[in-house]
N, C-alpha and C. Protein backbone atom coordinates (compact mmCIF):
# COMPACT_ATOMS: atom_id res chain seq x y z
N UNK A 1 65.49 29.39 -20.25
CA UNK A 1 65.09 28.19 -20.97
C UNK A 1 64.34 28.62 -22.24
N UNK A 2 64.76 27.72 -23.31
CA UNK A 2 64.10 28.62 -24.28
C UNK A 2 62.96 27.49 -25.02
N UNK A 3 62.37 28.32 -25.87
CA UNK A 3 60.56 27.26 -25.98
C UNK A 3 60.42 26.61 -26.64
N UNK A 4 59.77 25.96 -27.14
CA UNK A 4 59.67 24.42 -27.43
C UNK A 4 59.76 24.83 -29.07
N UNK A 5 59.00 26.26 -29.57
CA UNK A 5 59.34 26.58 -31.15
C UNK A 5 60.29 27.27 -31.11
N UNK A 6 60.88 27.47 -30.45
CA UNK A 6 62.67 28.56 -30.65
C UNK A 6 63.03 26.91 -31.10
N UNK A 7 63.24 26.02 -30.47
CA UNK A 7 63.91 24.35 -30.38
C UNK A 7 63.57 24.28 -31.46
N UNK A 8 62.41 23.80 -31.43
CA UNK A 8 61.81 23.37 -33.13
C UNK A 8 62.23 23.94 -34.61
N UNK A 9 62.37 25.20 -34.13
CA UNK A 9 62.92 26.03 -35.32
C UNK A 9 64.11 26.03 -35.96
N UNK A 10 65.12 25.86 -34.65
CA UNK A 10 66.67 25.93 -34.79
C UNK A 10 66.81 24.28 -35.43
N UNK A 11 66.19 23.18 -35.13
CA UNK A 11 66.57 22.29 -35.33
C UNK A 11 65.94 21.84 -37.14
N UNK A 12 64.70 22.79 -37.49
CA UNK A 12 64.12 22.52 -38.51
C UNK A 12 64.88 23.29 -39.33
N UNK A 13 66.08 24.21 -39.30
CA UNK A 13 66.35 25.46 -39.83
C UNK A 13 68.04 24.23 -40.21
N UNK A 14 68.50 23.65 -39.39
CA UNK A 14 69.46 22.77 -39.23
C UNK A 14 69.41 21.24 -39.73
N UNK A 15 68.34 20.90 -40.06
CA UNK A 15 67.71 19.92 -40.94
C UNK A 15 67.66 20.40 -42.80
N UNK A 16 67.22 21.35 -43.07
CA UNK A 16 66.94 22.03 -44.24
C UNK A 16 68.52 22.14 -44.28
N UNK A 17 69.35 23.20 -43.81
CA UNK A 17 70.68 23.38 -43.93
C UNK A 17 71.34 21.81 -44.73
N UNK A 18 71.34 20.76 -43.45
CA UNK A 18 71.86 19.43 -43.89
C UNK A 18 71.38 19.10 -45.02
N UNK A 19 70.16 18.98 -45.07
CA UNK A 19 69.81 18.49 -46.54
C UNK A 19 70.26 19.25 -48.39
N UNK A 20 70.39 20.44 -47.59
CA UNK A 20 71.06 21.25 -48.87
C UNK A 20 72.52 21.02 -49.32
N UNK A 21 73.00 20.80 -47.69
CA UNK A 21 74.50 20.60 -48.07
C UNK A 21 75.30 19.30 -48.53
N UNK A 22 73.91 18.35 -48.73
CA UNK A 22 74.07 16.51 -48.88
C UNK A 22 73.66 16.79 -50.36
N UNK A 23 72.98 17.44 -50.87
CA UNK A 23 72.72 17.21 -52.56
C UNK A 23 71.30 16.92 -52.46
N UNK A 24 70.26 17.31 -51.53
CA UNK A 24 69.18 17.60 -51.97
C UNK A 24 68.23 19.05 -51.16
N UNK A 25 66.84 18.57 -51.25
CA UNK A 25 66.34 20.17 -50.68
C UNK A 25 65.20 19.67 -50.02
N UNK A 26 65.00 19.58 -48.34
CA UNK A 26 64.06 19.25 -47.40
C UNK A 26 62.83 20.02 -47.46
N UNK A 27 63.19 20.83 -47.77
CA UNK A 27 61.60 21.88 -47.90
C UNK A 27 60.82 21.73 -49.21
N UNK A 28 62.18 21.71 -50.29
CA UNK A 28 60.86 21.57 -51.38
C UNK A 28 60.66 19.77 -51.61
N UNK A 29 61.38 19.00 -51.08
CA UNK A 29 60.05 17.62 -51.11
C UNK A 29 59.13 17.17 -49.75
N UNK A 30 59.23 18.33 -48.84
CA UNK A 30 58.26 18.08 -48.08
C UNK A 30 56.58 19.16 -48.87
N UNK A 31 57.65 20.17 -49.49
CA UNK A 31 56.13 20.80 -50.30
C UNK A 31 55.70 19.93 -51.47
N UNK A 32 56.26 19.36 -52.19
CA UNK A 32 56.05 18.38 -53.11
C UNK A 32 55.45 17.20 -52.61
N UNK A 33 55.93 17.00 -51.13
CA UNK A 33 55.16 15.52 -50.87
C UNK A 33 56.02 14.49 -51.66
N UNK A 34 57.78 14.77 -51.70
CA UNK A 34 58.63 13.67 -52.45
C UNK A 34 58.95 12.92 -51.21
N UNK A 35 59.17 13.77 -49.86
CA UNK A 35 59.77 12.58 -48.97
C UNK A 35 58.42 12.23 -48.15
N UNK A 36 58.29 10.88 -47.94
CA UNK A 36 56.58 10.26 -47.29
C UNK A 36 57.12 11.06 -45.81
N UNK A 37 55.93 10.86 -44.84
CA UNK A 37 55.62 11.35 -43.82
C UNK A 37 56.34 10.43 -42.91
N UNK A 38 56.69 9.32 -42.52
CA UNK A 38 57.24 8.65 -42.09
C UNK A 38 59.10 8.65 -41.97
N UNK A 39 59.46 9.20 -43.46
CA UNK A 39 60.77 9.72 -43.29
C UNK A 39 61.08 11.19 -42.68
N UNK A 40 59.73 11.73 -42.73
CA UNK A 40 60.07 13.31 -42.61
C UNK A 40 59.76 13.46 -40.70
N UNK A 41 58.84 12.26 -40.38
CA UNK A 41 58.88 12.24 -38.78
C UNK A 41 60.14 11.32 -38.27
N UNK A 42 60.66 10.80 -39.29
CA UNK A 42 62.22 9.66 -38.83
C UNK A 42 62.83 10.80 -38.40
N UNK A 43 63.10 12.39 -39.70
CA UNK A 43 64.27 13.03 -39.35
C UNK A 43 63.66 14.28 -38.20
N UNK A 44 62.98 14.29 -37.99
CA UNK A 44 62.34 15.48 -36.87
C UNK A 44 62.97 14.86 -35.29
N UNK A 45 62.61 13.34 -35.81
CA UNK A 45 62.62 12.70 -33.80
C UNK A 45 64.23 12.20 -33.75
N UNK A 46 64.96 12.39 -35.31
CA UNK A 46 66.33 12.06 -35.21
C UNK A 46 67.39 13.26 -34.89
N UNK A 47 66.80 14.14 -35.16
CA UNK A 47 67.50 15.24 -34.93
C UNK A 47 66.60 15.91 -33.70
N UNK A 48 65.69 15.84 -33.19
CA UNK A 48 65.43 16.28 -31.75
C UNK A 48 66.18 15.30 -30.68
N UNK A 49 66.69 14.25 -30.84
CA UNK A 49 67.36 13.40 -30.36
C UNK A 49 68.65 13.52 -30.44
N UNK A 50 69.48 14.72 -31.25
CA UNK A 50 70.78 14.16 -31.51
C UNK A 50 71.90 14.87 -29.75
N UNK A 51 72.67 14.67 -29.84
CA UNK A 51 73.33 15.22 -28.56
C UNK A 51 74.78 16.08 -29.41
N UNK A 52 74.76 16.31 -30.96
CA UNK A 52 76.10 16.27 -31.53
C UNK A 52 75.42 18.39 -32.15
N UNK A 53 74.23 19.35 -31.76
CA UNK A 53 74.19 20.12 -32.05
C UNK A 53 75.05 20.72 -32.45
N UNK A 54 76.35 21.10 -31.37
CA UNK A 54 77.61 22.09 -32.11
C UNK A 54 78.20 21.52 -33.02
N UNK A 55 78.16 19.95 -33.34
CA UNK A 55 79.23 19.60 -34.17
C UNK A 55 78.46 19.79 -35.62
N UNK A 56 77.16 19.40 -35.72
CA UNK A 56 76.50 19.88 -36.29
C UNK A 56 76.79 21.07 -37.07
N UNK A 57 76.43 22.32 -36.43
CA UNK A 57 76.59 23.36 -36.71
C UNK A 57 77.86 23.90 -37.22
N UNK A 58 78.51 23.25 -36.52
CA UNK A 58 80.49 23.84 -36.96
C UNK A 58 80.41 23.13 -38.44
N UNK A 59 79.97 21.98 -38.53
CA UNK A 59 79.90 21.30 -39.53
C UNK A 59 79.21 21.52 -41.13
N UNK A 60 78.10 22.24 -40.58
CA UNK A 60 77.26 23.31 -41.64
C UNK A 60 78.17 24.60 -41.94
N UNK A 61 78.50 25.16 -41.20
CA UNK A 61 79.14 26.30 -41.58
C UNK A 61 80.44 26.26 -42.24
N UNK A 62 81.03 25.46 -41.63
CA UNK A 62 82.92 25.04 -42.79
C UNK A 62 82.04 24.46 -44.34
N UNK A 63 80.46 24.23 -44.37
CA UNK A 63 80.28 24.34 -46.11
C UNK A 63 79.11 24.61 -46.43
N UNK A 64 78.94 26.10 -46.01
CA UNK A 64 78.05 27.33 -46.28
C UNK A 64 78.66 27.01 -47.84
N UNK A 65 76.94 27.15 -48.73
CA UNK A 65 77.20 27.24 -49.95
C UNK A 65 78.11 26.05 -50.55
N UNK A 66 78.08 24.85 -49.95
CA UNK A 66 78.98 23.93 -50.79
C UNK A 66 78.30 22.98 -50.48
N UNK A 67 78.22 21.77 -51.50
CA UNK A 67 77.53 20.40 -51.41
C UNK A 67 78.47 19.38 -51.37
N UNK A 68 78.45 18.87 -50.07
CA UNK A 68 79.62 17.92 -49.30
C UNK A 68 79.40 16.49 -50.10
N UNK A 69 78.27 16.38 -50.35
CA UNK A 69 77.62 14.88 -51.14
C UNK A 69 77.38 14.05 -50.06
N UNK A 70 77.73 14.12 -48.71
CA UNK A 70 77.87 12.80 -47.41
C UNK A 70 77.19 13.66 -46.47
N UNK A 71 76.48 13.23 -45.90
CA UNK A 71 76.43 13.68 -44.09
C UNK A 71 77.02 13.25 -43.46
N UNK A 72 77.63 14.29 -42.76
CA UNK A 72 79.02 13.64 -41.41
C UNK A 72 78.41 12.28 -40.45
N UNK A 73 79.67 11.63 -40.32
CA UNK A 73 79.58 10.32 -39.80
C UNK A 73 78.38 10.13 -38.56
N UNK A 74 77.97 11.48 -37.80
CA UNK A 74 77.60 11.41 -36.64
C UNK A 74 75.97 11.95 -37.04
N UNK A 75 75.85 11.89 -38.07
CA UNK A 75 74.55 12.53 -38.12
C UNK A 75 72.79 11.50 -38.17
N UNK A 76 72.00 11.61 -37.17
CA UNK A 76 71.52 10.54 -37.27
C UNK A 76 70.33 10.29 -38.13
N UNK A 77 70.45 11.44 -39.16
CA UNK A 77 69.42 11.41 -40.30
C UNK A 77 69.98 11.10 -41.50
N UNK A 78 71.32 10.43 -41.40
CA UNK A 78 72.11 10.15 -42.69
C UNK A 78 71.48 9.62 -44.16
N UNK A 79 71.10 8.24 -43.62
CA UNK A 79 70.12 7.96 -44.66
C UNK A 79 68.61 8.71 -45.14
N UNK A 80 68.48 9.19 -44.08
CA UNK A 80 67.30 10.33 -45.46
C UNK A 80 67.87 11.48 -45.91
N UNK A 81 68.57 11.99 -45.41
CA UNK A 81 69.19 12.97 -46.23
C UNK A 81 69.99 12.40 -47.65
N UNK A 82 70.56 10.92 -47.45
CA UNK A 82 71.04 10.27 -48.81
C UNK A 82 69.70 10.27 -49.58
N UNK A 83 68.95 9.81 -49.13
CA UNK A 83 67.77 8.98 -49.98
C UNK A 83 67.53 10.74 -50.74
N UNK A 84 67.31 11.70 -49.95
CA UNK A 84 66.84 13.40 -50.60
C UNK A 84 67.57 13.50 -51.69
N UNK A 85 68.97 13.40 -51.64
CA UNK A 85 70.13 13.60 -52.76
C UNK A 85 69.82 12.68 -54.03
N UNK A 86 69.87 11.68 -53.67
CA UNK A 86 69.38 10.20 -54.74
C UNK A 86 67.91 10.82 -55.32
N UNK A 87 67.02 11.58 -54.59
CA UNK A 87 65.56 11.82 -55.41
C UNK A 87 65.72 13.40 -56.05
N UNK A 88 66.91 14.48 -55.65
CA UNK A 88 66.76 15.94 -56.03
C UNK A 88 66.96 15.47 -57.68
């Protein structure tokens, strides 16, 4: 079983990924303080919640280095990752 920050990590590491590959950047408006605290705990408890990890992941990797402009249909942080793209 693995620990609650291995989890945390993979899923925060997979959040940043999404947001890069939608047309914006999760880390630098959480260091900026562009996305409020309320969206940034929407996408933590939306993606500790999701049940779609591999698709996820298969999904990040077919666009390593490419900006898709959409988050896949199943993703349940869609709209903040739009709203990131709309503010990069």
């Amino acid at each position: 079983m693995e620990s609650l920050l291995v989890c945390f990590d993979r899923r925060f590491d997979r959040m940043a990924r999404m947001s890069e590959a939608t047309g914006g950047d999760l880390v630098d408006a959480v260091l900026r303080r562009r996305i409020d605290e309320g969206d940034f705990r929407a996408a933590l408890v939306g993606c500790a919640g999701c049940r779609r990890e591999t698709a996820c992941s298969r999904w990040l990797d077919a666009r390593a280095g490419q900006v898709s402009g959409a988050p896949p249909f199943f993703c349940p942080n869609a709209a903040v990752f739009e709203r990131l793209a709309r503010r990069a």
